[in-house]
N, C-alpha and C. Protein backbone atom coordinates (compact mmCIF):
# COMPACT_ATOMS: atom_id res chain seq x y z
N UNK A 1 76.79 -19.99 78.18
CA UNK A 1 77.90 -20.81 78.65
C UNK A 1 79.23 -20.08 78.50
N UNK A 2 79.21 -19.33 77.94
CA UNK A 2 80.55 -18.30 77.27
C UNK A 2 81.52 -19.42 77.10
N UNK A 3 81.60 -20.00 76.16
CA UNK A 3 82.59 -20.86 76.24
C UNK A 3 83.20 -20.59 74.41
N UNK A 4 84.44 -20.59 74.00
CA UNK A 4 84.28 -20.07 72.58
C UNK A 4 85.21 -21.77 72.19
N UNK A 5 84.77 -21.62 70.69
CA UNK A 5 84.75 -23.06 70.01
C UNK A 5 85.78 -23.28 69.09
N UNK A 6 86.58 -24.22 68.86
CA UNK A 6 87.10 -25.01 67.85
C UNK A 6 87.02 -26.08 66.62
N UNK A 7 86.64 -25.55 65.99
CA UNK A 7 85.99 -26.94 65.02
C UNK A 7 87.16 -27.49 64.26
N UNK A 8 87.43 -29.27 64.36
CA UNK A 8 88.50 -29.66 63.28
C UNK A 8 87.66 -30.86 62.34
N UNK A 9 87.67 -30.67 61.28
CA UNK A 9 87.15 -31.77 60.40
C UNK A 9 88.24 -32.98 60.73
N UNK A 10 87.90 -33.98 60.24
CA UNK A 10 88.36 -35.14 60.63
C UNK A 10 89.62 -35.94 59.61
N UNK A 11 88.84 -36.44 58.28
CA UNK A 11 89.63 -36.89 57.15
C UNK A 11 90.61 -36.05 56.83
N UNK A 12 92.00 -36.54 56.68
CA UNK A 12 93.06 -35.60 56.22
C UNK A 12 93.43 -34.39 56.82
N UNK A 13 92.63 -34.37 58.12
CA UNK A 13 93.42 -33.19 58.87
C UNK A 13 93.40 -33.47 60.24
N UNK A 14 92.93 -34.18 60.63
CA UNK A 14 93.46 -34.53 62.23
C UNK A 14 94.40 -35.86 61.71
N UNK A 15 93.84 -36.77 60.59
CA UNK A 15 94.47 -38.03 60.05
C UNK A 15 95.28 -37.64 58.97
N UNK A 16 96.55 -38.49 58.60
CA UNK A 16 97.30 -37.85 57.47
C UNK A 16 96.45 -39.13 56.36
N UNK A 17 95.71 -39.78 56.19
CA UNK A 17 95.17 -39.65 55.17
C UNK A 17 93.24 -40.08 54.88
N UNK A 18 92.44 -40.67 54.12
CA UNK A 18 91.52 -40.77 54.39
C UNK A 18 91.02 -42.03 54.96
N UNK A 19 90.03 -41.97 56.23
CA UNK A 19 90.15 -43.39 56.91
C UNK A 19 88.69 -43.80 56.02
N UNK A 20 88.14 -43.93 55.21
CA UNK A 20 87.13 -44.32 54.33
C UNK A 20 87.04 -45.54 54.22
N UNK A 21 88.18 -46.10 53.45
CA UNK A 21 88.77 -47.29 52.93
C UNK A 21 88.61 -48.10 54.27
N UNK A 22 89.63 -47.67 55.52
CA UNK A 22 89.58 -48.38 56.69
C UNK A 22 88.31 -48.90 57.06
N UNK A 23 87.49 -47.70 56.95
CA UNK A 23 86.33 -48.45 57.70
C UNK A 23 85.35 -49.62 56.84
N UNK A 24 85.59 -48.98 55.92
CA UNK A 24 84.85 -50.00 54.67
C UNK A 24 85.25 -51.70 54.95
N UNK A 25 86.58 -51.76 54.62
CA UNK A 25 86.91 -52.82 54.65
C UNK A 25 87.03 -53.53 56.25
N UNK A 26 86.99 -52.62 57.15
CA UNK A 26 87.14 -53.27 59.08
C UNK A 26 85.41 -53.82 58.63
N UNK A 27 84.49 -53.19 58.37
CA UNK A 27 83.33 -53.65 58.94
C UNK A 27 83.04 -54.88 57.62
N UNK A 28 83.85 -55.31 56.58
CA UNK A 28 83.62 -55.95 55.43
C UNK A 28 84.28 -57.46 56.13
N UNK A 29 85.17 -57.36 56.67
CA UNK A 29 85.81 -58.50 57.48
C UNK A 29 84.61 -59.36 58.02
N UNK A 30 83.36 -58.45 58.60
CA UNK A 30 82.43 -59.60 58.62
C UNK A 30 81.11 -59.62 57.68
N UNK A 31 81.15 -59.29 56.62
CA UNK A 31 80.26 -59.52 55.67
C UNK A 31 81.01 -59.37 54.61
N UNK A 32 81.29 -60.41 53.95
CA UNK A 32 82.72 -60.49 53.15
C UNK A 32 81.99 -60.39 51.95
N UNK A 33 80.45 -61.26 51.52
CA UNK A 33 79.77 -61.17 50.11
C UNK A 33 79.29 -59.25 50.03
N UNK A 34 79.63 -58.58 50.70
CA UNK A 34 79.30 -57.11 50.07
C UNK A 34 80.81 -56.34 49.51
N UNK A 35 81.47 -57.44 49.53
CA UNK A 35 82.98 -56.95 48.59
C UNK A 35 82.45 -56.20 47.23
N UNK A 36 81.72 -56.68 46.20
CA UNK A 36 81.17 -55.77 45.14
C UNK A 36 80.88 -54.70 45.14
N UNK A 37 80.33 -54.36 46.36
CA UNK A 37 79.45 -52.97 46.67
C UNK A 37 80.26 -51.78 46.98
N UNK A 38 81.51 -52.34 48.02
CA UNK A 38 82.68 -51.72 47.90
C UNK A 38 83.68 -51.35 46.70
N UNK A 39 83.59 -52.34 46.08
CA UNK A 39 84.44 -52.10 44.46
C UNK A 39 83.63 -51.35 44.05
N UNK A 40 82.83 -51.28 43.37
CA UNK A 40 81.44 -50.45 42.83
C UNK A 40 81.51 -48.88 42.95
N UNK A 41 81.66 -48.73 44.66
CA UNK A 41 81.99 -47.07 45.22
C UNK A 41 82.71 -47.02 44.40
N UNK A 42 83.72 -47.11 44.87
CA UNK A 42 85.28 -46.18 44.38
C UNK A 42 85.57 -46.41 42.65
N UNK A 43 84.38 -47.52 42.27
CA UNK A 43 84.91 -47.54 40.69
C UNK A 43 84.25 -46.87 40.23
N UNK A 44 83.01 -45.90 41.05
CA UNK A 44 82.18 -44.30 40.47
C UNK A 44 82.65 -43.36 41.12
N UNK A 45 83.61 -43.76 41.54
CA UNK A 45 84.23 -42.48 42.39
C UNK A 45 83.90 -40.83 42.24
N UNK A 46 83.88 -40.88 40.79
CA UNK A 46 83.90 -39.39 40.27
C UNK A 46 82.70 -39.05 39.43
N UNK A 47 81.65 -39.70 39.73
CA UNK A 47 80.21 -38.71 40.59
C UNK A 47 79.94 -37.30 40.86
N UNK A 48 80.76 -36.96 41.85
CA UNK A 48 80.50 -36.03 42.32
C UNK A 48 80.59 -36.19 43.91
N UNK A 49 81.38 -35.31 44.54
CA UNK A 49 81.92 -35.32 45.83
C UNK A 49 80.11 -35.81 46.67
N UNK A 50 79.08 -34.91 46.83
CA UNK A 50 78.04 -35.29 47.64
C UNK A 50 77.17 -36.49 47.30
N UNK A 51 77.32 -36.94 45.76
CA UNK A 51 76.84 -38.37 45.39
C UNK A 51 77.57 -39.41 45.99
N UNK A 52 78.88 -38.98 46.24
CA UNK A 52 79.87 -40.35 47.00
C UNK A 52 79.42 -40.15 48.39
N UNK A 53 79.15 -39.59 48.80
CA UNK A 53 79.04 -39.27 49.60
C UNK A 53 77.41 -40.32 50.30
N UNK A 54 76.52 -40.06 49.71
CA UNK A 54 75.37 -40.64 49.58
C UNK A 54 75.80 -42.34 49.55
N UNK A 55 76.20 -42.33 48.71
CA UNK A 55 76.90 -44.23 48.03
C UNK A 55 77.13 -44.69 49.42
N UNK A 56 78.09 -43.73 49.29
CA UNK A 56 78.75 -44.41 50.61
C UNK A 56 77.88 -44.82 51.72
N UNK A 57 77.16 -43.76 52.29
CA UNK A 57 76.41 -44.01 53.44
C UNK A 57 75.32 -45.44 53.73
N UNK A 58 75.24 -45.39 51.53
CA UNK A 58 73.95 -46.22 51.74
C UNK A 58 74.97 -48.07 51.78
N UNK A 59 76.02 -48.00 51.42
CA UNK A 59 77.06 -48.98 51.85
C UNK A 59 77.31 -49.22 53.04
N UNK A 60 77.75 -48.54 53.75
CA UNK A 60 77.88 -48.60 55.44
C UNK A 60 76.57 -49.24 56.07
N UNK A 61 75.31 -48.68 55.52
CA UNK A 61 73.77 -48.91 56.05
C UNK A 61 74.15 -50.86 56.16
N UNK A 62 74.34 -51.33 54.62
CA UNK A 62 74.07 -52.12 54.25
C UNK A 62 75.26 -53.26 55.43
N UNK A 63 76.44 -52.59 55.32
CA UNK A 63 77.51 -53.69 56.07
C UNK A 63 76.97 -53.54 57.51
N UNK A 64 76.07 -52.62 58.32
CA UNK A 64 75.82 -52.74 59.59
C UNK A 64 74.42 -53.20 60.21
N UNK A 65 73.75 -53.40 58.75
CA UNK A 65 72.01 -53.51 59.01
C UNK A 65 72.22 -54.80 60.15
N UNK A 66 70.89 -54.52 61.19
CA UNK A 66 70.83 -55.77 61.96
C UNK A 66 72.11 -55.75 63.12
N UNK A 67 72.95 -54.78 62.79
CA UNK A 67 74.36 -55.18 64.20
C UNK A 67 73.85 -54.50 65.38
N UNK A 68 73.84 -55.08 66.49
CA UNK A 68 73.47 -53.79 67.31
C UNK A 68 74.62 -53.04 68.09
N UNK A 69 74.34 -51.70 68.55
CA UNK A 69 75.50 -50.99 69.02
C UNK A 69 76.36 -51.65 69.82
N UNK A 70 76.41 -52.13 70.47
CA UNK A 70 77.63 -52.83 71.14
C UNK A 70 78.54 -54.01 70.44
N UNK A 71 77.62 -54.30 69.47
CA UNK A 71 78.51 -55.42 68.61
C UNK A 71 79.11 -54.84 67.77
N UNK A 72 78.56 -53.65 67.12
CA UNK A 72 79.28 -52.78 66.16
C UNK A 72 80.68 -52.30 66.81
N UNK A 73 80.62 -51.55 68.49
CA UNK A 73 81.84 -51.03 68.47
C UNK A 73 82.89 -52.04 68.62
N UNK A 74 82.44 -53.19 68.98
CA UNK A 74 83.83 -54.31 69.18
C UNK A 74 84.17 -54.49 67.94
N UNK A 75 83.43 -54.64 66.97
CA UNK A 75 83.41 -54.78 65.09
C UNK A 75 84.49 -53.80 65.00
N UNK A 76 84.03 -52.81 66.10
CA UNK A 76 85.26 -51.49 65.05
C UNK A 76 86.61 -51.42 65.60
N UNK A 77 87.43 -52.35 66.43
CA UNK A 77 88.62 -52.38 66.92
C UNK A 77 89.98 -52.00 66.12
N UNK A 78 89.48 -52.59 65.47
CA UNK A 78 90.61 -53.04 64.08
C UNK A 78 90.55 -51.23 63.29
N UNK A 79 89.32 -50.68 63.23
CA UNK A 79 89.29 -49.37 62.03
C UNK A 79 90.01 -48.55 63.47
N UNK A 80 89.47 -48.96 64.64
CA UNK A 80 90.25 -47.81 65.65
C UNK A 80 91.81 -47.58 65.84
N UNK A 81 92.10 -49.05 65.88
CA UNK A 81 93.28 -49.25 66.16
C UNK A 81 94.34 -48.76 65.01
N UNK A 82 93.76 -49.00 63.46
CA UNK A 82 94.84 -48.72 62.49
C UNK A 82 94.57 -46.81 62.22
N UNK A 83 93.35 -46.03 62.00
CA UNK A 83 93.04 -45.12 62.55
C UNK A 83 93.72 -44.01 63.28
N UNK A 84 94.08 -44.61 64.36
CA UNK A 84 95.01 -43.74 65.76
C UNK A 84 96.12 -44.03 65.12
N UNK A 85 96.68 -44.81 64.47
CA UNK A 85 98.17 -44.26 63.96
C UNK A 85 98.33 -43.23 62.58
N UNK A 86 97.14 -43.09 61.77
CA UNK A 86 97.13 -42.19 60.78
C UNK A 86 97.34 -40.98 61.71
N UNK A 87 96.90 -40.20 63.02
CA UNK A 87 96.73 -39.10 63.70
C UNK A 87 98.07 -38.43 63.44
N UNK A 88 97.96 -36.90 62.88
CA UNK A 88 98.79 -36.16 62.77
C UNK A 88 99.30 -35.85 63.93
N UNK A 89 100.64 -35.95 64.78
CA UNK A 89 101.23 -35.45 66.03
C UNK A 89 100.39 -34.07 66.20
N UNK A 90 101.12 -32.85 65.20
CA UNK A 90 100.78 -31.58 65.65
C UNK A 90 99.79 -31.47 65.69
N UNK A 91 98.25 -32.22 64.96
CA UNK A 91 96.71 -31.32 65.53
C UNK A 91 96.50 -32.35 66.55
N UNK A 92 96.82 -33.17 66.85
CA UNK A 92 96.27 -33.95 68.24
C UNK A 92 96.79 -33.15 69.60
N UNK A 93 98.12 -32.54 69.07
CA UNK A 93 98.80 -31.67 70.61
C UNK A 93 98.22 -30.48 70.20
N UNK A 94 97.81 -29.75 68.89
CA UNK A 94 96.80 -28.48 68.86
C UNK A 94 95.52 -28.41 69.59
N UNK A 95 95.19 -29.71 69.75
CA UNK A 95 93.68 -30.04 70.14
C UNK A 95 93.76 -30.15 71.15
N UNK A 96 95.00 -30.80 72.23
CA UNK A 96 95.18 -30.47 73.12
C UNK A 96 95.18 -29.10 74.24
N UNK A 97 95.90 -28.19 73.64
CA UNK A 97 95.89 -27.30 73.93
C UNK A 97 95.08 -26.75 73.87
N UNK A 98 93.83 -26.54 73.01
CA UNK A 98 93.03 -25.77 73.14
C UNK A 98 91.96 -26.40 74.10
N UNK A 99 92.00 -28.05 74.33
CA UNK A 99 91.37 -28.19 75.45
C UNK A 99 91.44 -27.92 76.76
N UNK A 100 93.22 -27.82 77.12
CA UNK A 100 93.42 -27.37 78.52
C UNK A 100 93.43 -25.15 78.58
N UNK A 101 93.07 -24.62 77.32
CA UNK A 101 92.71 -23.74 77.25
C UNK A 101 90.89 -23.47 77.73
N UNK A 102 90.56 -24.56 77.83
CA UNK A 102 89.05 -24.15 77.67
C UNK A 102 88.23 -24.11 76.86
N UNK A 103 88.76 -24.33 75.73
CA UNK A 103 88.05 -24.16 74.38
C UNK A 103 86.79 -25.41 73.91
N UNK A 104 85.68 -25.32 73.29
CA UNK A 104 85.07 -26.50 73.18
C UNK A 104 85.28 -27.04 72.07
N UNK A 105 85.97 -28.16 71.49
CA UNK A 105 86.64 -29.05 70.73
C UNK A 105 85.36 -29.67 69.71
N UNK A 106 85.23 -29.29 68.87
CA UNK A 106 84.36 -29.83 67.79
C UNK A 106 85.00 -30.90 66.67
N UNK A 107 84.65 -31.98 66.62
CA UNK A 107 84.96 -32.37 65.16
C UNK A 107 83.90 -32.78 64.59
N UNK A 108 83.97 -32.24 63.56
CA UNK A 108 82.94 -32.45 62.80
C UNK A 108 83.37 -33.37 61.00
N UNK A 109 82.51 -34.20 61.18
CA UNK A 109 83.01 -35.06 59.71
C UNK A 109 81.95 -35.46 58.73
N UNK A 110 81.78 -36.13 57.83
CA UNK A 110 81.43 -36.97 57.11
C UNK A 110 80.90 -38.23 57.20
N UNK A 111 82.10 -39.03 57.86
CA UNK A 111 82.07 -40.12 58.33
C UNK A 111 80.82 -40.30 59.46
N UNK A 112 81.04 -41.62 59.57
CA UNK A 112 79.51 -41.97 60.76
C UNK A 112 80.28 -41.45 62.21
N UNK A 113 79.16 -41.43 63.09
CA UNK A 113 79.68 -40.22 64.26
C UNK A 113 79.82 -42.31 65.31
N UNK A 114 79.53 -43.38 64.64
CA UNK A 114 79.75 -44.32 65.53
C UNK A 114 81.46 -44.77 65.44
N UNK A 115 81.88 -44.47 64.11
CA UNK A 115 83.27 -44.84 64.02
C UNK A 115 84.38 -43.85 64.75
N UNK A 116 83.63 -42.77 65.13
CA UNK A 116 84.59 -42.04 66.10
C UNK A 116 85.17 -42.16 67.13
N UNK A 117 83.89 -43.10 67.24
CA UNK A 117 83.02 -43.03 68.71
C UNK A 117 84.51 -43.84 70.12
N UNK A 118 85.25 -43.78 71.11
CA UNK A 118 85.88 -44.39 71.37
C UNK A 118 87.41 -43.98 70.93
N UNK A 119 87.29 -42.96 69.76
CA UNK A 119 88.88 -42.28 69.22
C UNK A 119 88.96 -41.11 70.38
N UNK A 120 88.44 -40.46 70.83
CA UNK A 120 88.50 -38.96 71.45
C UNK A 120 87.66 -39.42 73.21
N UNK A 121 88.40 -38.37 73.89
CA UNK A 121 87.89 -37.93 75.22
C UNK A 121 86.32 -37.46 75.14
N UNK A 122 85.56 -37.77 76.34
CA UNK A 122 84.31 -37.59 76.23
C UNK A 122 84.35 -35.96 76.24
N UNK A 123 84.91 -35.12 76.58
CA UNK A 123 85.59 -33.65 76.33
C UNK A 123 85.31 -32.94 75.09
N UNK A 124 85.15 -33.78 73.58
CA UNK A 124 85.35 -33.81 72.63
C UNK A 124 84.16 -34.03 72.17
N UNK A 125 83.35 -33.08 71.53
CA UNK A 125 82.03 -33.69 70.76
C UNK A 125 82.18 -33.87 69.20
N UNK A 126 81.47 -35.29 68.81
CA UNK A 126 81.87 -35.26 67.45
C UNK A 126 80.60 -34.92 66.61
N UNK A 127 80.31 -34.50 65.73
CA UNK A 127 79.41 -34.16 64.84
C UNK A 127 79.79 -34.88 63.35
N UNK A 128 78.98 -35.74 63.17
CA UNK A 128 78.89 -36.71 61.87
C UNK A 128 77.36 -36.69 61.38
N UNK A 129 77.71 -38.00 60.15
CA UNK A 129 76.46 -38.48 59.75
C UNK A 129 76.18 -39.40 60.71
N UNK A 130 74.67 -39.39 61.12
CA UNK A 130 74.42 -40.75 61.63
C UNK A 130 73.30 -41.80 61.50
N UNK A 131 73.48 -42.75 61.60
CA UNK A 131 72.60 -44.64 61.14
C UNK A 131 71.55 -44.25 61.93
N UNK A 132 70.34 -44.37 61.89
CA UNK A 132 69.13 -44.63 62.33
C UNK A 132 69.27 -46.18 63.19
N UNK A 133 69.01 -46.13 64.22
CA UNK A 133 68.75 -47.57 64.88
C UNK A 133 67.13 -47.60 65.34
N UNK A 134 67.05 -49.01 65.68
CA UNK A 134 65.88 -49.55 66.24
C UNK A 134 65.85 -50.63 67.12
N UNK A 135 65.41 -50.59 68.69
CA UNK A 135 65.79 -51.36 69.39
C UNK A 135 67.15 -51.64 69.59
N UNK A 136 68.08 -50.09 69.22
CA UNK A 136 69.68 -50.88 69.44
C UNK A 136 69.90 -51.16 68.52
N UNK A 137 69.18 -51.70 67.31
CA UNK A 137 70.20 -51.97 66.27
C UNK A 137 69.75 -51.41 65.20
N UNK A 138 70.87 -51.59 64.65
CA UNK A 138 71.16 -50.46 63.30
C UNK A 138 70.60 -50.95 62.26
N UNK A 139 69.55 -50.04 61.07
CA UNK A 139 68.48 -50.64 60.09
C UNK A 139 68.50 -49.95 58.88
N UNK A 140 67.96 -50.94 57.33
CA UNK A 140 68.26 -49.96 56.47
C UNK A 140 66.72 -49.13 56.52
N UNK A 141 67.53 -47.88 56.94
CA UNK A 141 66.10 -46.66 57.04
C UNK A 141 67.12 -45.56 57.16
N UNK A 142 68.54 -45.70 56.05
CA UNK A 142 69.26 -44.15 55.99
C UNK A 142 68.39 -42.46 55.34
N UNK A 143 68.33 -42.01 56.02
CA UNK A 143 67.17 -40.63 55.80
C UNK A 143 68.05 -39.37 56.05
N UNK A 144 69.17 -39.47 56.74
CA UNK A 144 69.79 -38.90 57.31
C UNK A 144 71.00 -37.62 56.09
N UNK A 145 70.59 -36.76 56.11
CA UNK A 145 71.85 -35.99 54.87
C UNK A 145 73.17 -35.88 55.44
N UNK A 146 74.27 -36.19 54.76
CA UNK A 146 75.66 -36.72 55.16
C UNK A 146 76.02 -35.28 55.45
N UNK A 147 77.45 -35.64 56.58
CA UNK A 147 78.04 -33.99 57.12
C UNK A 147 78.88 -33.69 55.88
N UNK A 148 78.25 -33.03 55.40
CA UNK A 148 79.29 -32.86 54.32
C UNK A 148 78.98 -31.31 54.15
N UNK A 149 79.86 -30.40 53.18
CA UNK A 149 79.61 -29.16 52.92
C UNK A 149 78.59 -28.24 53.57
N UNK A 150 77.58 -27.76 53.41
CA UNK A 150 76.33 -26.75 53.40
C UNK A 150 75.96 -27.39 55.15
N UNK A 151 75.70 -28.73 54.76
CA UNK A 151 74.48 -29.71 56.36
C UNK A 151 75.97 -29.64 57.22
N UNK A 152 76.96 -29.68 57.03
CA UNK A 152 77.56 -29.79 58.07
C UNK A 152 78.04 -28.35 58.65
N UNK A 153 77.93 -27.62 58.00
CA UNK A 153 77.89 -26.23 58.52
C UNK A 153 76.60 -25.80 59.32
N UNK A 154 75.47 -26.12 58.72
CA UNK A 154 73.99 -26.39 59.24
C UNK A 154 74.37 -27.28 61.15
N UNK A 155 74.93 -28.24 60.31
CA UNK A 155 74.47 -29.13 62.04
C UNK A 155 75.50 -28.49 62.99
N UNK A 156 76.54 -28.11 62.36
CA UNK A 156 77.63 -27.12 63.85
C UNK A 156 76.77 -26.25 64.21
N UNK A 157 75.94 -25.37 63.40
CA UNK A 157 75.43 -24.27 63.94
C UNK A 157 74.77 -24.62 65.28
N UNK A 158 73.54 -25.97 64.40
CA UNK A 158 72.75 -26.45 65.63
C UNK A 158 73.27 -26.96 66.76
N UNK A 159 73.84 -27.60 66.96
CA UNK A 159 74.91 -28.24 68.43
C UNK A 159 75.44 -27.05 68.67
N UNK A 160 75.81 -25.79 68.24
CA UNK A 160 76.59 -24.43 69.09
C UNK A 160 75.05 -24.05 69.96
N UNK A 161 74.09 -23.49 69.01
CA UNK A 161 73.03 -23.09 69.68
C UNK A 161 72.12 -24.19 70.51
N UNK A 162 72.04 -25.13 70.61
CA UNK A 162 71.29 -26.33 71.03
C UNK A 162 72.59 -26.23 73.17
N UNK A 163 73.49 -26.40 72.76
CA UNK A 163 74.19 -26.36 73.66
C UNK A 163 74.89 -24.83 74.29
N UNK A 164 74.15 -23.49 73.49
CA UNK A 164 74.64 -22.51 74.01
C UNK A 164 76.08 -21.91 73.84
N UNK A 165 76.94 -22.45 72.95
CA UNK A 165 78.22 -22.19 73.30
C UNK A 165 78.37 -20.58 72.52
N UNK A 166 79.70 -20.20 72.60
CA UNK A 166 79.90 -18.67 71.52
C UNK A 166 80.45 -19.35 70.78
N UNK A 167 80.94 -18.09 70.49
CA UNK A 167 81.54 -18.50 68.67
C UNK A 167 82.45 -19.19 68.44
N UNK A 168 82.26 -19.45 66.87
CA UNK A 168 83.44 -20.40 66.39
C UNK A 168 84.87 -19.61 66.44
N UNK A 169 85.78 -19.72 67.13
CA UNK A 169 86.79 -18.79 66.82
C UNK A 169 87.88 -19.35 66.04
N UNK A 170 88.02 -20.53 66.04
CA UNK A 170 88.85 -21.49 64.48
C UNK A 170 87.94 -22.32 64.09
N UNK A 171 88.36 -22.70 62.93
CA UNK A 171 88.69 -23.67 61.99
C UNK A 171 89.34 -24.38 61.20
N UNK A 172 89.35 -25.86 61.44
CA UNK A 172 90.63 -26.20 60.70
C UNK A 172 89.88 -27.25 59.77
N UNK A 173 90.65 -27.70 58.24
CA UNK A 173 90.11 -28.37 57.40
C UNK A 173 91.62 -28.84 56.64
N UNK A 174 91.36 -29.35 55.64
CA UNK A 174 92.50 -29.56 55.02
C UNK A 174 91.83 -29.29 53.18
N UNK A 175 90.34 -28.81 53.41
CA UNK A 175 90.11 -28.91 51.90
C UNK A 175 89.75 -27.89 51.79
N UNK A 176 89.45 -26.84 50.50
CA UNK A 176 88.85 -25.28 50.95
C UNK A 176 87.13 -25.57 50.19
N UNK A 177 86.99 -27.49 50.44
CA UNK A 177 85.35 -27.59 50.16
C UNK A 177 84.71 -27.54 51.60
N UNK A 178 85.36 -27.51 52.41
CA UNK A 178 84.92 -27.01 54.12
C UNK A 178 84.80 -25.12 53.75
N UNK A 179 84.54 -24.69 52.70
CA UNK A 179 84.16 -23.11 53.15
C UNK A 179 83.21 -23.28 54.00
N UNK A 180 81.92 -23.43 53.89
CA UNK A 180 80.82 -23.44 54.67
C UNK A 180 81.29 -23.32 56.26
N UNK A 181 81.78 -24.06 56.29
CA UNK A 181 82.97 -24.06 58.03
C UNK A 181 83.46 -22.75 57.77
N UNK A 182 84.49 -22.92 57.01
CA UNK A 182 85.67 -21.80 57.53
C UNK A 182 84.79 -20.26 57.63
N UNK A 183 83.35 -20.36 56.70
CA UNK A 183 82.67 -18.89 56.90
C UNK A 183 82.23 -18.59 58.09
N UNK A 184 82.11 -19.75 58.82
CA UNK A 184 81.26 -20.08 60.13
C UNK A 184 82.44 -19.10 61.33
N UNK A 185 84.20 -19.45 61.40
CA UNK A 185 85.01 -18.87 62.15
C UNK A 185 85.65 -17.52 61.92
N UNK A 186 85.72 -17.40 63.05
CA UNK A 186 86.76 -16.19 63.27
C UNK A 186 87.84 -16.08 62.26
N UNK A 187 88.58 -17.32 62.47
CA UNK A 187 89.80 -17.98 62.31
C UNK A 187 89.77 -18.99 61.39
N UNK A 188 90.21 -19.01 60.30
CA UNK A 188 90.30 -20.61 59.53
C UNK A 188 91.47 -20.99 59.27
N UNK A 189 91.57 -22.02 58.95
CA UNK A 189 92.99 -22.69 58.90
C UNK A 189 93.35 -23.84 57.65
N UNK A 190 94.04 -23.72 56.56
CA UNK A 190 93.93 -25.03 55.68
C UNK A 190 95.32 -25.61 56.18
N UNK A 191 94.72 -26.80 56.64
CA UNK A 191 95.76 -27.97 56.92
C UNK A 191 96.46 -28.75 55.74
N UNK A 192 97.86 -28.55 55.76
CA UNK A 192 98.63 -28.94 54.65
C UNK A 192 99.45 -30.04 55.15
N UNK A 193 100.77 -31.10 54.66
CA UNK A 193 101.05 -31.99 54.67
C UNK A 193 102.26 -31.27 55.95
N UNK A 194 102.55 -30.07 55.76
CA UNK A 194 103.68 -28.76 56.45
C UNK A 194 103.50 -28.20 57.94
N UNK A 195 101.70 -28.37 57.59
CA UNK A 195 101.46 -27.90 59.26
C UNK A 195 99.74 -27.19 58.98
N UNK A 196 99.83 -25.64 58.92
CA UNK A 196 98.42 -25.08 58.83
C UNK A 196 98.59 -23.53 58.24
N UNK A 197 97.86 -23.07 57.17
CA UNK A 197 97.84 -21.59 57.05
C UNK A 197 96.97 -21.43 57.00
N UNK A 198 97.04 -19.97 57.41
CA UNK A 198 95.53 -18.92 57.86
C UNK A 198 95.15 -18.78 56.00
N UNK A 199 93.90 -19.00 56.13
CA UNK A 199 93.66 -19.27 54.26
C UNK A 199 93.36 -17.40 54.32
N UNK A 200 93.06 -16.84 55.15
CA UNK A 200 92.39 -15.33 55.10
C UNK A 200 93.87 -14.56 54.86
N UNK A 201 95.09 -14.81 54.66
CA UNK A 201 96.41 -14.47 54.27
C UNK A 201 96.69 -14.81 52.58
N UNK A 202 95.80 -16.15 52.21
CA UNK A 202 96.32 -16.70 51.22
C UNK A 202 95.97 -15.37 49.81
């Protein structure tokens, strides 16, 4: 395809801060008795980055079991809507540009690849964790290892080669626990509150 790639992680660097919370509580609005489960996360917070990570997922499982996809994305209006105003100006017009450059626009996150889903141009592929469904709707049968560190470097690889593209020629993150990424580019980038530095300068 010769097409060369851009990857931007999502939390804290396309958004100025983490939309976690958002989504937790948008999809808690309608299952209000899993309020505990939510307190619970964040009151083990410090676990360990890939154990929260896990928690989390198996939380989300639990607030969406039984919704089916179309009821979920109307569910998610509210995480979209507050969401798009966290968006940093400068990487949304960075991302721009590299789309009317040609470039193929990766984001890749953590988060579920359904809460994206509806933020970005179909132009834009997102790479997340994602819910197992059945018949359309979403079930607890999470099996799935979260995009996080090592697997999410793993699953860019696969969607570059699965779809043919070349190389990664940036990367942008805002944490330097995205190495796995940034080893993956040409180019890396740590996104700061200022703008972006080339971390291969730092």
């Amino acid at each position: 395809m010769n097409q060369k790639v851009v990857v931007f992680d999502f939390d804290r660097t396309i958004t100025s801060t983490d939309t976690t919370k958002i989504l937790l509580f948008s999809l808690l609005l309608f299952r209000p008795y899993l309020l505990h489960s939510i307190i619970k996360l964040f009151r083990d917070k410090n676990t360990g980055v890939m154990q929260f990570q896990i928690r989390k997922n198996k939380v989300i499982e639990k607030l969406i079991n039984g919704c089916s996809i179309n009821r979920l994305h109307r569910r998610l209006i509210i995480y979209r809507f507050i969401t798009k105003i966290t968006f940093r100006k400068n990487i949304i017009s960075l991302i721009k540009n590299y789309c009317e450059q040609n470039y193929k626009v990766i984001i890749a996150t953590a988060s579920p690849v359904f809460a994206l889903q509806g933020l970005f141009g179909k132009h834009i592929s997102v790479i997340g964790t994602e819910f197992k469904t059945v018949n359309r709707k979403y079930c607890l049968d999470f099996d799935t290892k979260a995009c996080y560190g090592d697997n999410k470097a793993n699953m860019i690889i696969k969607h570059i080669e699965t779809n043919g593209y070349d190389s990664i020629e940036y990367a942008y993150s805002d944490d330097l626990s995205d190495k796995p990424l940034f080893d993956l580019a040409n180019n890396a980038y740590l996104v700061t509150k200022n703008g972006f530095e080339n971390i291969d300068q730092k």
